[in-house]
Every structure is written in structure tokens, then in C-alpha cells.
C-alpha atoms as a PDB file:
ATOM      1  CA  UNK A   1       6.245  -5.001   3.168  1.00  0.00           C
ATOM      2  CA  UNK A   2       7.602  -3.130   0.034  1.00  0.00           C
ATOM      3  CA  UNK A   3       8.166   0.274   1.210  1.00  0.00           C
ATOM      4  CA  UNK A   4       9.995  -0.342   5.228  1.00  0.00           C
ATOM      5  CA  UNK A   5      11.641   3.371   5.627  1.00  0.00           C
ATOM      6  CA  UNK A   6      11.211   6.504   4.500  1.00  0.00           C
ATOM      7  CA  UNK A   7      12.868  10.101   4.222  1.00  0.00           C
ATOM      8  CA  UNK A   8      13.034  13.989   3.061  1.00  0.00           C
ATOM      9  CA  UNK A   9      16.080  15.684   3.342  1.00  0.00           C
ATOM     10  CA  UNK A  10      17.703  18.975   1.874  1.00  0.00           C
ATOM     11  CA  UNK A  11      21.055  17.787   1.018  1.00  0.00           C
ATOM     12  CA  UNK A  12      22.425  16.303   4.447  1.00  0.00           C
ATOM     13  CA  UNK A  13      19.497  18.154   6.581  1.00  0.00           C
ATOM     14  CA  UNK A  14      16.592  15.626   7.481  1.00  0.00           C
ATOM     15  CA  UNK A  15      13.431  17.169   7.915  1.00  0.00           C
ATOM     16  CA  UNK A  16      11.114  14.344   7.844  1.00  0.00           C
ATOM     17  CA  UNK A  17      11.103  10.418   7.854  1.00  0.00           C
ATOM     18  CA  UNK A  18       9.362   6.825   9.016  1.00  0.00           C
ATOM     19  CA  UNK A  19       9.469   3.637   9.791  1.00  0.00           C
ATOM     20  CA  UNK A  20       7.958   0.330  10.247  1.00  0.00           C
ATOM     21  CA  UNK A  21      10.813  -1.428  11.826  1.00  0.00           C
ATOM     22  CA  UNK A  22      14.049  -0.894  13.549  1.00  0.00           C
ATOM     23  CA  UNK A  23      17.620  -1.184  12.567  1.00  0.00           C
ATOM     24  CA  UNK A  24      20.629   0.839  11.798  1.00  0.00           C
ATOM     25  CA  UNK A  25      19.314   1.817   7.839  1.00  0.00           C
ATOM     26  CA  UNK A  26      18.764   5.459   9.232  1.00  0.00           C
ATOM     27  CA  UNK A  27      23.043   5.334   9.601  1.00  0.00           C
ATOM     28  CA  UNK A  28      23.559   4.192   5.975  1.00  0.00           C
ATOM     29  CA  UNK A  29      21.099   7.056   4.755  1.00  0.00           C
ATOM     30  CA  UNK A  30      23.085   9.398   6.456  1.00  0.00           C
ATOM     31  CA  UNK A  31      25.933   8.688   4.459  1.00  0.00           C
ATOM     32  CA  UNK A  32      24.057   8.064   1.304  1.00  0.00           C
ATOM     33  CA  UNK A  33      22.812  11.537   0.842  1.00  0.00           C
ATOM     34  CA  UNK A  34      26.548  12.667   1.471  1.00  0.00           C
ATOM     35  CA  UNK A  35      27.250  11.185  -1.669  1.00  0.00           C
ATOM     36  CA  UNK A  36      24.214  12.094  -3.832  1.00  0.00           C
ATOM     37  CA  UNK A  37      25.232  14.355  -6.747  1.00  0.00           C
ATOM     38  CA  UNK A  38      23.615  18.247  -7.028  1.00  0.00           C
ATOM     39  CA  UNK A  39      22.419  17.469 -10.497  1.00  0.00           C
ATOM     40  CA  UNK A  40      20.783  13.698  -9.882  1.00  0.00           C
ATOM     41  CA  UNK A  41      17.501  13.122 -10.495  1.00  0.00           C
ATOM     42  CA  UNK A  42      16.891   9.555  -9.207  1.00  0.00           C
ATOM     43  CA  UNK A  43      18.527   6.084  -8.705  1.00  0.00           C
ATOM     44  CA  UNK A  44      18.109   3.122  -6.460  1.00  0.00           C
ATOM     45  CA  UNK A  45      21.417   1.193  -4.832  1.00  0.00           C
ATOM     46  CA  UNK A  46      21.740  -2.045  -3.715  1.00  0.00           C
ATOM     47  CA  UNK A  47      22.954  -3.066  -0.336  1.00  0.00           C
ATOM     48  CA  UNK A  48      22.495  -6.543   0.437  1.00  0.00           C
ATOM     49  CA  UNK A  49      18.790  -8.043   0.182  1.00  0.00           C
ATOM     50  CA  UNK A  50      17.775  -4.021   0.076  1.00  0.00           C
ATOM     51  CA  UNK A  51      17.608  -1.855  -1.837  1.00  0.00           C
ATOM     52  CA  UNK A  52      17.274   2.231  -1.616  1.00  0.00           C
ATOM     53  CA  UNK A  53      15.814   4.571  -3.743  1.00  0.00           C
ATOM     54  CA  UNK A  54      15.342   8.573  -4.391  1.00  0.00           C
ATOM     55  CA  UNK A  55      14.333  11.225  -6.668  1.00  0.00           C
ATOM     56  CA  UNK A  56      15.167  14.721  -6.187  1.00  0.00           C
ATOM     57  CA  UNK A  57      12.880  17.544  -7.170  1.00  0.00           C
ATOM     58  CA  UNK A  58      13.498  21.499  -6.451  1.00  0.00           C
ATOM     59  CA  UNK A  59      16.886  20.948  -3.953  1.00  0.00           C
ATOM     60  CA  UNK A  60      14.873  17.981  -1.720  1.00  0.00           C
ATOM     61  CA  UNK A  61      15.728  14.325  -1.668  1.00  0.00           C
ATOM     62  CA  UNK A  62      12.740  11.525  -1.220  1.00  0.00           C
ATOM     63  CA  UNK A  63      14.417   8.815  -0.387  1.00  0.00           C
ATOM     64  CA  UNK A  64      12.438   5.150   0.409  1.00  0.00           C
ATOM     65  CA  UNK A  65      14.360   1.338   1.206  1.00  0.00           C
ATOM     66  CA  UNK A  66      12.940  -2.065   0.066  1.00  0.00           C
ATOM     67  CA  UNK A  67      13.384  -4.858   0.214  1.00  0.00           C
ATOM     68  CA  UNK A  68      15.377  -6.386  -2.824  1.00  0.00           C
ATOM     69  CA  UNK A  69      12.150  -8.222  -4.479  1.00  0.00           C
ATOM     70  CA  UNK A  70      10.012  -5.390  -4.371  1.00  0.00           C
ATOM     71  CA  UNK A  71      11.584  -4.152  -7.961  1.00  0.00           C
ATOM     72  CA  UNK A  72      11.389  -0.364  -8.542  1.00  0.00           C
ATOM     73  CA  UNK A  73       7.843   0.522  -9.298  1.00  0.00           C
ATOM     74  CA  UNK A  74       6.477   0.670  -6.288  1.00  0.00           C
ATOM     75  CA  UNK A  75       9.146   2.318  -4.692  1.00  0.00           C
ATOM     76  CA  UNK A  76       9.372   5.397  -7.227  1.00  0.00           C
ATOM     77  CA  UNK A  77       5.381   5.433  -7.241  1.00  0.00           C
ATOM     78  CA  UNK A  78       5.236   5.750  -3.624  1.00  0.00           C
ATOM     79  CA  UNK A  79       8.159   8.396  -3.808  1.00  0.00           C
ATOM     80  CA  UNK A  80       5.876   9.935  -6.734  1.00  0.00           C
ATOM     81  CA  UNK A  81       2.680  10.219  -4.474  1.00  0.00           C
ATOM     82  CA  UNK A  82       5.129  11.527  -1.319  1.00  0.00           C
ATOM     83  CA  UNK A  83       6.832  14.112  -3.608  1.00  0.00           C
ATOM     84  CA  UNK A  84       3.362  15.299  -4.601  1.00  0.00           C
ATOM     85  CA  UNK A  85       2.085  15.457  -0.619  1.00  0.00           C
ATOM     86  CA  UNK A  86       4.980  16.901   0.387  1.00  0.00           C
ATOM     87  CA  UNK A  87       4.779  20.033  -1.880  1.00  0.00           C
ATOM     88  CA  UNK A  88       0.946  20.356  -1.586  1.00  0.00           C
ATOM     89  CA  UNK A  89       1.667  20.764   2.315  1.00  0.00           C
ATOM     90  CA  UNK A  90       4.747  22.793   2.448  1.00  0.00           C
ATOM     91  CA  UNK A  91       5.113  24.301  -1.095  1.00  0.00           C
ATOM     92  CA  UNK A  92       9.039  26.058  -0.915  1.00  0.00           C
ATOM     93  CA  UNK A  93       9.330  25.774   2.848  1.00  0.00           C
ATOM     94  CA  UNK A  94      11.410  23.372   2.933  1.00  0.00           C
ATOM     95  CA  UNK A  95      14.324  24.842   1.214  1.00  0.00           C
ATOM     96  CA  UNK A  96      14.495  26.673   4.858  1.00  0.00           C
ATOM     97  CA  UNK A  97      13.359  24.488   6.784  1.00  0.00           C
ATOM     98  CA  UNK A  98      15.098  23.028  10.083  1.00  0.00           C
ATOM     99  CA  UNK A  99      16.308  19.783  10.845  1.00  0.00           C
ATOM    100  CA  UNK A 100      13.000  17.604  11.237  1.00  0.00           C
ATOM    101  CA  UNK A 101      11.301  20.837  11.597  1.00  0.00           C
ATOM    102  CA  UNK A 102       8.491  18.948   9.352  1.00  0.00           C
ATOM    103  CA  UNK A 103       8.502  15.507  11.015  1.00  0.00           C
ATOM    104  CA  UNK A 104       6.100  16.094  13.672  1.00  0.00           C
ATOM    105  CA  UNK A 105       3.079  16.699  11.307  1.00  0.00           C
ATOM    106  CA  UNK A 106       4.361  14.371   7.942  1.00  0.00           C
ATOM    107  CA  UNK A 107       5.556  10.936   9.692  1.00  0.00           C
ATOM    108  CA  UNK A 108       2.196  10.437   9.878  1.00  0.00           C
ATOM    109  CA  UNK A 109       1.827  11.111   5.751  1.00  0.00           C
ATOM    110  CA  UNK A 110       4.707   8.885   5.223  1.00  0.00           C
ATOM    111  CA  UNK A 111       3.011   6.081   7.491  1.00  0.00           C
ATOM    112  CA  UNK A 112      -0.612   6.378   5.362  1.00  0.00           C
ATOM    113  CA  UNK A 113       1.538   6.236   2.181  1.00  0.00           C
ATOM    114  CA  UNK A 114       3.496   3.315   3.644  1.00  0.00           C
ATOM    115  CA  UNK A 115       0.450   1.472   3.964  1.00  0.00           C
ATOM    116  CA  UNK A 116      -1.575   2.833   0.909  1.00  0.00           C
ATOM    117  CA  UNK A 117       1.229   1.198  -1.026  1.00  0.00           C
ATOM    118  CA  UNK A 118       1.726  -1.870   0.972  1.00  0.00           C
ATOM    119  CA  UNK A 119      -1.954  -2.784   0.519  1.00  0.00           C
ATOM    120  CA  UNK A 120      -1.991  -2.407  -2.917  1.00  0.00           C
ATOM    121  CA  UNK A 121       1.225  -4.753  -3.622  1.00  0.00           C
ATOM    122  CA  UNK A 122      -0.352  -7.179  -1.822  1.00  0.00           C
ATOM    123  CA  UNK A 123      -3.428  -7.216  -3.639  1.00  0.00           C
ATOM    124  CA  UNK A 124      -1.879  -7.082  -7.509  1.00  0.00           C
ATOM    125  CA  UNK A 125      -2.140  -9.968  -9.213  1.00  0.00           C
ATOM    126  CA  UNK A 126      -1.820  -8.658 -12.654  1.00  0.00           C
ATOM    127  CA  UNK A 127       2.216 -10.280 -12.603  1.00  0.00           C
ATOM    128  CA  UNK A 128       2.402 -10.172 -16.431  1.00  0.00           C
ATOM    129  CA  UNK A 129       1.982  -6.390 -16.395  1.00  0.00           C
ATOM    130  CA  UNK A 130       4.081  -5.931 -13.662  1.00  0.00           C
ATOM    131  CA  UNK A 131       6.708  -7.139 -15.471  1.00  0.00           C
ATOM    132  CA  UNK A 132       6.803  -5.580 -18.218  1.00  0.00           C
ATOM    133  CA  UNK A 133       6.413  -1.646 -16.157  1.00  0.00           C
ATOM    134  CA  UNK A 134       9.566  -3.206 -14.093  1.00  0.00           C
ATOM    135  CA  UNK A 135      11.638  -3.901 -17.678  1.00  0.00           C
ATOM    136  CA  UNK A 136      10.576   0.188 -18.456  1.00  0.00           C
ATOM    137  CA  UNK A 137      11.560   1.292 -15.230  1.00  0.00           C
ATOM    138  CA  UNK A 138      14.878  -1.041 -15.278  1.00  0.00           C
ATOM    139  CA  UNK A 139      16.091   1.552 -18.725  1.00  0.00           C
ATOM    140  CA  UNK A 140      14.977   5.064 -17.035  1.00  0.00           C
ATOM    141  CA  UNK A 141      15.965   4.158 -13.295  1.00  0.00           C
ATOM    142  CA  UNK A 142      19.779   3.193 -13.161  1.00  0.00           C
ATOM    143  CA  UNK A 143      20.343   0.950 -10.290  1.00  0.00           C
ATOM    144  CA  UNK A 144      24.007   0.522  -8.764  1.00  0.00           C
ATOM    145  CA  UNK A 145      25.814  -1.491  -5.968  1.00  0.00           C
ATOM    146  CA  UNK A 146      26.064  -0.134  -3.006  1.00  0.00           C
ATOM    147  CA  UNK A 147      29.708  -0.144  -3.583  1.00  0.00           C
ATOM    148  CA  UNK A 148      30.573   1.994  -5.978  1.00  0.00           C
ATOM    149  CA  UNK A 149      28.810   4.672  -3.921  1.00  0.00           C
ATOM    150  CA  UNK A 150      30.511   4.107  -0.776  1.00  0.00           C
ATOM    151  CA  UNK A 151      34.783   4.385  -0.208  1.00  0.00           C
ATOM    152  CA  UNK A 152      36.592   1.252   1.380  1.00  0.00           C
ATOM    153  CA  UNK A 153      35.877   0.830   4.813  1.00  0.00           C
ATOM    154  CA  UNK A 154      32.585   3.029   4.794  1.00  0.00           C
ATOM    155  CA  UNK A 155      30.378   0.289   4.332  1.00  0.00           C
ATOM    156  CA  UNK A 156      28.317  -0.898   7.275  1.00  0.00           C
ATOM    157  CA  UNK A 157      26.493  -4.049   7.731  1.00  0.00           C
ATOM    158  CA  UNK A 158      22.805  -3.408   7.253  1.00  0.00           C
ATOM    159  CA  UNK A 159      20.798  -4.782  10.151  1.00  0.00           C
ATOM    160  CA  UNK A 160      16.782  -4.668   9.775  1.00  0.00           C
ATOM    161  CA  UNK A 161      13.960  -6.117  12.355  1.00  0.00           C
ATOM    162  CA  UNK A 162      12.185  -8.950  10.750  1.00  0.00           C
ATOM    163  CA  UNK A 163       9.706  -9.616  13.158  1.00  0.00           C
ATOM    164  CA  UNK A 164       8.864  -5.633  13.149  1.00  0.00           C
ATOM    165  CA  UNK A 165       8.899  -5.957   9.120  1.00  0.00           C
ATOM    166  CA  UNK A 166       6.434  -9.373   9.153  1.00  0.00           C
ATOM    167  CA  UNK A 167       4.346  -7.663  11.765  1.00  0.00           C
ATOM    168  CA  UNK A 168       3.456  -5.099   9.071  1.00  0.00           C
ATOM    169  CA  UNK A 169       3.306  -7.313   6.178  1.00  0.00           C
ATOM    170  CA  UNK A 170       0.431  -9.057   8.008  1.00  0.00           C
ATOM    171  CA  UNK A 171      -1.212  -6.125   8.834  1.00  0.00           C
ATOM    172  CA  UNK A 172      -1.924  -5.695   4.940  1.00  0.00           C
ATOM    173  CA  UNK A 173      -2.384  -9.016   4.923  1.00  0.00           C
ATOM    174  CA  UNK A 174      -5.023  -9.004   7.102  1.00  0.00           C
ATOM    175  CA  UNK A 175      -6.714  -5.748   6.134  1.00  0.00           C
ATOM    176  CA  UNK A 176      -6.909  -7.596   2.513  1.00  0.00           C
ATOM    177  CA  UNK A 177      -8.370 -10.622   4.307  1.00  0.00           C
ATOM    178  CA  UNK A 178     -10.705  -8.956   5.701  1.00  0.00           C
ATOM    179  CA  UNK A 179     -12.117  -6.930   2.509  1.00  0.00           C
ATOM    180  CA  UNK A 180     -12.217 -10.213   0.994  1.00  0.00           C
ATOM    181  CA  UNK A 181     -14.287 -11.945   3.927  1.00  0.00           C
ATOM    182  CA  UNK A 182     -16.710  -8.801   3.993  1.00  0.00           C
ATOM    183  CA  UNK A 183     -17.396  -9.633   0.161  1.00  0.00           C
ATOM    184  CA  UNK A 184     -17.975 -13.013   0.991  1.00  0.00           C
ATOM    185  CA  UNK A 185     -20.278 -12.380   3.288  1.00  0.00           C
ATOM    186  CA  UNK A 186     -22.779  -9.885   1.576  1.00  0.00           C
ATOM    187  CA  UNK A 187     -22.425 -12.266  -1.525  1.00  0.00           C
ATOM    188  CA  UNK A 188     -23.596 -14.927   0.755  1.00  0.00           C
ATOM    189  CA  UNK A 189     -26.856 -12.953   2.641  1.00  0.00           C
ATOM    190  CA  UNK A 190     -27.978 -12.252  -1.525  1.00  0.00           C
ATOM    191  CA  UNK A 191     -27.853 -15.344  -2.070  1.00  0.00           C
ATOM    192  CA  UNK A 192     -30.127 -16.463   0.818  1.00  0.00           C
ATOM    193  CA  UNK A 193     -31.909 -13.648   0.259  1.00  0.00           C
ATOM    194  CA  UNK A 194     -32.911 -15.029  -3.275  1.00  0.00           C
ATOM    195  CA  UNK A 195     -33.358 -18.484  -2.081  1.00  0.00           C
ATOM    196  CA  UNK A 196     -35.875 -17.305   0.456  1.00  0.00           C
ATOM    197  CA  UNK A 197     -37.678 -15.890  -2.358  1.00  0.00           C
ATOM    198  CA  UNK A 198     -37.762 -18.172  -4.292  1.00  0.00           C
ATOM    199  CA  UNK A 199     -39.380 -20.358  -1.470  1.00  0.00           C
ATOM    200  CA  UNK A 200     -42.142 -17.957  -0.527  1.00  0.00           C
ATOM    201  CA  UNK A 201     -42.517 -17.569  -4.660  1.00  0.00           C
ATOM    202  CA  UNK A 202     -43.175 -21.395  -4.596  1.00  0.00           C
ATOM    203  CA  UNK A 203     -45.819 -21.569  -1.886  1.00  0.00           C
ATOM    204  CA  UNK A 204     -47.620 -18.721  -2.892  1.00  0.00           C
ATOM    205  CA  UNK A 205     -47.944 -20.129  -6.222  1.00  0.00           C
ATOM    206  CA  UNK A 206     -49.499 -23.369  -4.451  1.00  0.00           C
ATOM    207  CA  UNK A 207     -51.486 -21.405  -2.670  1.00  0.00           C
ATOM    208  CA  UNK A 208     -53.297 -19.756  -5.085  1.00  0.00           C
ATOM    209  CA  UNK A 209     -53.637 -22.660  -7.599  1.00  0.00           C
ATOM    210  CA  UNK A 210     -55.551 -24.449  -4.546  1.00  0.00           C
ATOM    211  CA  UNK A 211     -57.431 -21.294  -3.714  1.00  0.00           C
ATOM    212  CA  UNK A 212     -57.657 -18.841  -7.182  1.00  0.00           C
ATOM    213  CA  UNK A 213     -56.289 -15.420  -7.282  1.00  0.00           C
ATOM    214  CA  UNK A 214     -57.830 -13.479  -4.502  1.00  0.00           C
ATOM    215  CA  UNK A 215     -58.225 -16.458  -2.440  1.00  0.00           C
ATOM    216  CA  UNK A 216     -62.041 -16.873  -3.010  1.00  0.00           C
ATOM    217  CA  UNK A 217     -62.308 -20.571  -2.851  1.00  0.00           C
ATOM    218  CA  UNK A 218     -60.513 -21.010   0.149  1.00  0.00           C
ATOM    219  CA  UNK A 219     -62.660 -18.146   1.907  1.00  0.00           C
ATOM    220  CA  UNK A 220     -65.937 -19.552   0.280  1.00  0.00           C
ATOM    221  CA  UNK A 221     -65.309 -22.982   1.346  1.00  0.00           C
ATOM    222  CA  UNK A 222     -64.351 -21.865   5.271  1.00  0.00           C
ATOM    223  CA  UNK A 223     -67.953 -19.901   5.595  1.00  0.00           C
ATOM    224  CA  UNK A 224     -69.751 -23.047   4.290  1.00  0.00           C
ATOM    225  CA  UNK A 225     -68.461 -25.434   6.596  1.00  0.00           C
ATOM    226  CA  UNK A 226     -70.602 -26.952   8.950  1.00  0.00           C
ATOM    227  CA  UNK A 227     -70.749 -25.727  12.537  1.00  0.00           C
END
């Protein structure tokens, strides 16, 4: 699953975040918003196969992890489309807000966004493009190791729930397989549809070669028959 976690914060102050898994990632983003500058705008970091990203907009951080070969795209698109919910929801309030005073009511955005996302990495196949957004966003979005960020002996070792992770990626999986057996499905009924048509087509055809238009012949010759 590209996007596995998920955040808000006002400098150190969480007021909202998800999951799809469990593991100790909420600790490291705890300390990474220590170290995020007043003026930054956005930036991903690397931390072993993950990676984390955020923007900050108006005094809030949106902060998302990824897995490493999910690129940045998707991440900063889904932080994008959270930014966007967020402020349409709350407006300024959270520049006041208390600690997870929003979490009750947005987990549940960040979950639909979560999967939103997930479903539609799964389904892109255009990899060419892809590409070539990921080499734009590689010269606006600077992306660092984990350890410049952290001091010597800060660093923690970054433990993530696969099975809880898989468990979700099949769940897109499986909502795509299903979309895809639903079209299979109606395109075969239209095509038995048309081949019953074409049937009934045929025999009437016969039917009315053998008996003429309205069927005259055939009803002449049954009231001549003999009794």
C-alpha cells in the first residue's frame, strides 16, 4: 500500500492522524516534526525501506510514510488532496486547536484518502508517464537521509506490521478485481444478448421465407387441410 500512516500536527501538537498497520513509526514522527524548520515547505526523508513526507501550509504540517518504492507523487498528491480536506473542514481552527482535538471526526478522512489513493496506484499502468512526473518531482521535492535529520544516538529502528500492510494492499487489490470481474460480466450478458438475437433473427427469417410476410401461406394452408 503506498500511503501506510498519516498525520496533522501544529508544530509538535498532533491533532489528527491514521493508520493501516502497527509499529513504532508514530515514535519517529514525534521526533521528526521536532526537527522540521519554521520556514519549510516540504521534503521527504529516508529511513530504511520508508520513506516520510510533508508539506506545510499556514503553521500545519501534513505529514504521510511510504514505503520506499512508492516514489513521491503519490505521497505529495495524497498530502495535496488532505491539505485541501483539511482546510475545507476546519478553515483556521487548527492554529488553536488541541492535541487530537480533530482526530475523532478526520481519521476517518485520512482512511478514505488512504484508500482513494491506494486504489488508484494499483490500477496505473501508464509506467512511462509515471516516470517522467517522478524525475519533476525528484528537482522540486528534496529528499534526504534520515540521518542528517536526526543527532547520533536518536535514531530508532523502524519496525512496521507486514501482515497488517499486505492485508490492505489486497484489499485494493481485490476491490480492483472485482471492478474488473463486474466488467467482465456485463460484457459477457451483451454478448449473449446479441447472439440470442441473432438466433431468433435467423428463424424468423426462415419462417417467413416458408410462410410470406404476414404468415398467409402457412395460415391458408392449415384451414385447407383435410379433417
Amino acid at each position: 500500500m503506498p500511503i501506510i500512516y498519516a498525520l496533522i500536527a501544529r508544530g509538535t501538537t498532533v491533532l489528527a492522524e491514521h493508520t493501516t498497520t502497527s509499529g513504532n513509526f508514530t515514535t519517529i514522527t514525534r521526533r521528526l516534526l521536532e526537527k522540521i524548520p519554521a520556514d519549510a515547505e516540504k521534503m521527504s526523508y529516508v529511513y530504511d525501506a520508508y520513506v516520510f513526507h510533508y508539506v506545510v501550509h499556514d503553521g500545519l504540517v501534513f505529514m504521510c510514510m511510504s514505503d520506499e518504492e512508492t516514489g513521491t507523487r503519490q505521497p505529495f498528491s495524497f498530502l495535496d488532496a488532505l491539505k485541501s480536506r483539511w482546510f475545507s473542514a476546519y478553515g483556521n481552527r487548527g492554529a488553536t486547536a488541541l492535541a487530537y482535538g480533530m482526530n475523532e471526526d478526520f481519521c476517518n478522512v485520512i482512511s478514505r484518502q488512504m484508500e482513494q489513493h491506494s486504489y488508484q496506484a494499483a490500477s496505473e499502468v501508464d509506467t512511462i508517464s509515471r516516470v517522467r512526473v517522478e524525475i519533476d518531482e525528484v528537482k522540486s521535492v528534496m529528499v534526504q537521509n534520515i540521518e542528517r535529520v536526526l543527532e547520533r544516538g536518536e535514531r530508532i529502528e523502524l519496525l512496521v506490521d507486514k501482515t497488517d500492510n499486505l492485508n490492505t494492499t489486497a484489499f485494493a487489490f481485490r476491490k480492483q478485481s472485482v471492478s474488473l470481474r463486474r466488467a467482465l460480466w456485463w460484457k459477457n450478458a451483451k454478448l449473449v444478448l446479441a447472439l440470442a438475437g441473432i438466433v431468433v433473427a435467423i428463424a424468423l427469417v426462415i419462417v417467413m421465407s416458408a410462410c410470406g410476410l404476414t404468415f398467409s401461406k402457412c395460415m391458408s394452408h392449415k384451414s385447407t387441410a383435410p379433417p
